[in-house]
C-alpha atoms as a PDB file:
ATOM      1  CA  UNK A   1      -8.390   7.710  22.518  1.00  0.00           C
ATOM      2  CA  UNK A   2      -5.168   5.849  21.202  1.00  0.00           C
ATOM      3  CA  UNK A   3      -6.063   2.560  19.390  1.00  0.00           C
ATOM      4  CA  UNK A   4      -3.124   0.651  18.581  1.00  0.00           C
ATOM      5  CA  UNK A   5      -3.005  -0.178  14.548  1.00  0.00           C
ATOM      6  CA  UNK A   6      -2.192  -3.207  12.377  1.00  0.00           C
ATOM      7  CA  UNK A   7       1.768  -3.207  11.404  1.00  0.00           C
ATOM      8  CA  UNK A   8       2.219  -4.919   8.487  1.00  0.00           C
ATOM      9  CA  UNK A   9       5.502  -6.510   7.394  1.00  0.00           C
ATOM     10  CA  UNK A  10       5.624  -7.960   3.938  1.00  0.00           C
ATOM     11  CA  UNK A  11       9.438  -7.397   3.243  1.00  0.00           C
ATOM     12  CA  UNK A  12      10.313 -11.034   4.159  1.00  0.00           C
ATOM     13  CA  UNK A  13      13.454  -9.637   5.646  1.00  0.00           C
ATOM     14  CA  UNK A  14      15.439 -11.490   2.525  1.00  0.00           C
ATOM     15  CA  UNK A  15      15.725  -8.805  -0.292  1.00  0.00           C
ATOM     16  CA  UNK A  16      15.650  -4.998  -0.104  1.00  0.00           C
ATOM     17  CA  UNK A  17      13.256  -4.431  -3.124  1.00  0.00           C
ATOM     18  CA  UNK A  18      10.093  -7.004  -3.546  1.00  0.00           C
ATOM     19  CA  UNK A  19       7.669  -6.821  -6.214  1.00  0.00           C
ATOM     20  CA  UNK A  20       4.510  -8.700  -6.019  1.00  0.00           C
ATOM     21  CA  UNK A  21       0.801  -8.327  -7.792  1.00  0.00           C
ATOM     22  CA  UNK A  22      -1.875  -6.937  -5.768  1.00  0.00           C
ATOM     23  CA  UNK A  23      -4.377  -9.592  -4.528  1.00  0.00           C
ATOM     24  CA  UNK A  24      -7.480  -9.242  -6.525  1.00  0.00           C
ATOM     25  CA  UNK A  25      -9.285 -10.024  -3.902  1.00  0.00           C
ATOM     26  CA  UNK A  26      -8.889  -7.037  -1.920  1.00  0.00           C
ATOM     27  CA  UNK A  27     -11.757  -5.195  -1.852  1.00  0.00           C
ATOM     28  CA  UNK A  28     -11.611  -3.015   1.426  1.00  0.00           C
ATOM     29  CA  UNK A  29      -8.968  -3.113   4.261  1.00  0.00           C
ATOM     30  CA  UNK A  30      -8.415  -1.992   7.890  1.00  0.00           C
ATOM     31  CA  UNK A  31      -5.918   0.948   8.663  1.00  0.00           C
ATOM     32  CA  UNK A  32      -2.244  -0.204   8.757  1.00  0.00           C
ATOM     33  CA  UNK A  33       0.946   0.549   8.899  1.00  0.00           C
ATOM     34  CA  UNK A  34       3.813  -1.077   7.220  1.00  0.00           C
ATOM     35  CA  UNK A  35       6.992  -1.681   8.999  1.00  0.00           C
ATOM     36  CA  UNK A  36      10.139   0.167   8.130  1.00  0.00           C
ATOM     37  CA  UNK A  37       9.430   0.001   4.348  1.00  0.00           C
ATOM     38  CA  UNK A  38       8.093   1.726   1.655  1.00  0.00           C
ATOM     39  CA  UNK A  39       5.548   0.762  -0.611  1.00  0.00           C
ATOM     40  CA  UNK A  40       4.513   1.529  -4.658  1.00  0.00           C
ATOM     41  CA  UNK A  41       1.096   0.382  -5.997  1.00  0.00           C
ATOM     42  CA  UNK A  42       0.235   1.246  -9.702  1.00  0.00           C
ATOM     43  CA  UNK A  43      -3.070   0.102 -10.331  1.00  0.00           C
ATOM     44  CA  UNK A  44      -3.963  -1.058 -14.107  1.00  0.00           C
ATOM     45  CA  UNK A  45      -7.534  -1.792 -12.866  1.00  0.00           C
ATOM     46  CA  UNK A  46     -10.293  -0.628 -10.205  1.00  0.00           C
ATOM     47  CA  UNK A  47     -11.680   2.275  -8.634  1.00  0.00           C
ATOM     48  CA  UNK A  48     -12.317   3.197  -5.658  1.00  0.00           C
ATOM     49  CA  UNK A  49     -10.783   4.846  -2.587  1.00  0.00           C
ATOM     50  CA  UNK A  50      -7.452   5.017  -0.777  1.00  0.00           C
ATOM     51  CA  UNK A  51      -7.464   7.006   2.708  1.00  0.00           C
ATOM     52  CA  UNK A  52      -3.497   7.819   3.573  1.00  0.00           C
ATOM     53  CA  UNK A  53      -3.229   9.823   6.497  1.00  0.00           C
ATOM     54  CA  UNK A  54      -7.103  10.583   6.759  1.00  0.00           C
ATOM     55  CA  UNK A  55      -6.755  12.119   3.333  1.00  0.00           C
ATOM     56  CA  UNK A  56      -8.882  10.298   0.682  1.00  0.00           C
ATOM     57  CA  UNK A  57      -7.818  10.134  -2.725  1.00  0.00           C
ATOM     58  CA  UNK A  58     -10.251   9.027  -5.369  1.00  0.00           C
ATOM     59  CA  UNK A  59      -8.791   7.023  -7.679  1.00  0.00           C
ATOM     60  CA  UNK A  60      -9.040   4.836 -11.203  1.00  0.00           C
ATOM     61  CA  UNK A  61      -6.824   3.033 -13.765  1.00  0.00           C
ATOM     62  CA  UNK A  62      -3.346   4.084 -14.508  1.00  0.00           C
ATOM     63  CA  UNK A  63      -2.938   5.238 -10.905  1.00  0.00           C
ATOM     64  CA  UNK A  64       0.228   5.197  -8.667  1.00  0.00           C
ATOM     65  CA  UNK A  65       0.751   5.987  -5.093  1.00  0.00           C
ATOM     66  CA  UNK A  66       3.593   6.024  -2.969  1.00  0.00           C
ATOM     67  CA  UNK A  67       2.838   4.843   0.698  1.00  0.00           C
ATOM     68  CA  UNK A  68       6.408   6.276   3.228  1.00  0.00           C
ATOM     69  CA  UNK A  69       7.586   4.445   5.934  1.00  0.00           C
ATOM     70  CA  UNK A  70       4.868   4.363   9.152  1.00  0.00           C
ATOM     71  CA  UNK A  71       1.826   5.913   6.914  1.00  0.00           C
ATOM     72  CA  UNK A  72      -1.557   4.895   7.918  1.00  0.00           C
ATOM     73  CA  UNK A  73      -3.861   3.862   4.861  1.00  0.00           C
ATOM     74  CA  UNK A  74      -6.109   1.749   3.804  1.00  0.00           C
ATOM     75  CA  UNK A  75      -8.646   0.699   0.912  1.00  0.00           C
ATOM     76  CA  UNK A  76     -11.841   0.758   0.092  1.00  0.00           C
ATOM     77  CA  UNK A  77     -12.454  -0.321  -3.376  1.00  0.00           C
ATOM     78  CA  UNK A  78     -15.656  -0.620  -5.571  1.00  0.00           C
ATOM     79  CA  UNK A  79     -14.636  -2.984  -8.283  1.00  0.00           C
ATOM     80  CA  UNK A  80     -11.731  -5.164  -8.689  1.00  0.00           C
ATOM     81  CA  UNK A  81      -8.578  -3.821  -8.503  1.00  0.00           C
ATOM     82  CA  UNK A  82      -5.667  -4.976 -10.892  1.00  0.00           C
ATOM     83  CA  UNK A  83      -2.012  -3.457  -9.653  1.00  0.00           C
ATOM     84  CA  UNK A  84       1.592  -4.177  -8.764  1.00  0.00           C
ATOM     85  CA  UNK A  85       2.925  -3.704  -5.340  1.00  0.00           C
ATOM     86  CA  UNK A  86       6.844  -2.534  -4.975  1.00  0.00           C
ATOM     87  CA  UNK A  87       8.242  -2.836  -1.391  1.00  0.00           C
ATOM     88  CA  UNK A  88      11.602  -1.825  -0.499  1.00  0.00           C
ATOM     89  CA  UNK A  89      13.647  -0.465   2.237  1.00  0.00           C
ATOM     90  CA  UNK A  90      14.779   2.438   3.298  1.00  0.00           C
ATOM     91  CA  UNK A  91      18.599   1.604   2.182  1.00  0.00           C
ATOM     92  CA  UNK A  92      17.602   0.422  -0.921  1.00  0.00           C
ATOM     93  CA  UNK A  93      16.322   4.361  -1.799  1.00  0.00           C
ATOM     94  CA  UNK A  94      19.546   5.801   0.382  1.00  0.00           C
ATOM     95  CA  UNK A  95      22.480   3.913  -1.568  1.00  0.00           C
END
């Protein structure tokens, strides 16, 4: 069975690279996909889990992961995460 999932675009469309702190008040999300962008997270603070693909990575403080173009992940963290969120475009990694 084929279950259509979230896309998420948080590029704004104006700038090719977009840096942004990661809402604290995440805590677990759906699966999703981001649209036509990649994405860096380095979390200072928060453990938990981070399923990319259907592969779960454990994963604490001092942690960065690189989410590709059209990966499915999602979150599922058990205390408060602290991070930075990079997103960029394709042609801002191609130039």
């Amino acid at each position: 069975m084929h279950t259509e999932l979230p896309i998420k675009d948080k590029s704004g469309g104006k700038a090719p690279m977009k840096i942004a702190p990661f809402k604290s008040s995440i805590r677990r999300t759906e699966a999703h996909r981001h649209n036509g962008y990649f994405e860096l997270i380095y979390l200072t603070a928060g453990e938990g889990v981070h399923i990319i693909d259907d592969r779960q990575y454990t994963f604490a403080p001092l942690t960065l992961f690189v989410i590709r173009k059209d990966q499915v992940h999602c979150w599922d963290l058990t205390t408060p995460g602290e991070a930075m969120c990079g997103s960029s475009e394709k042609s801002w990694w191609t130039r």
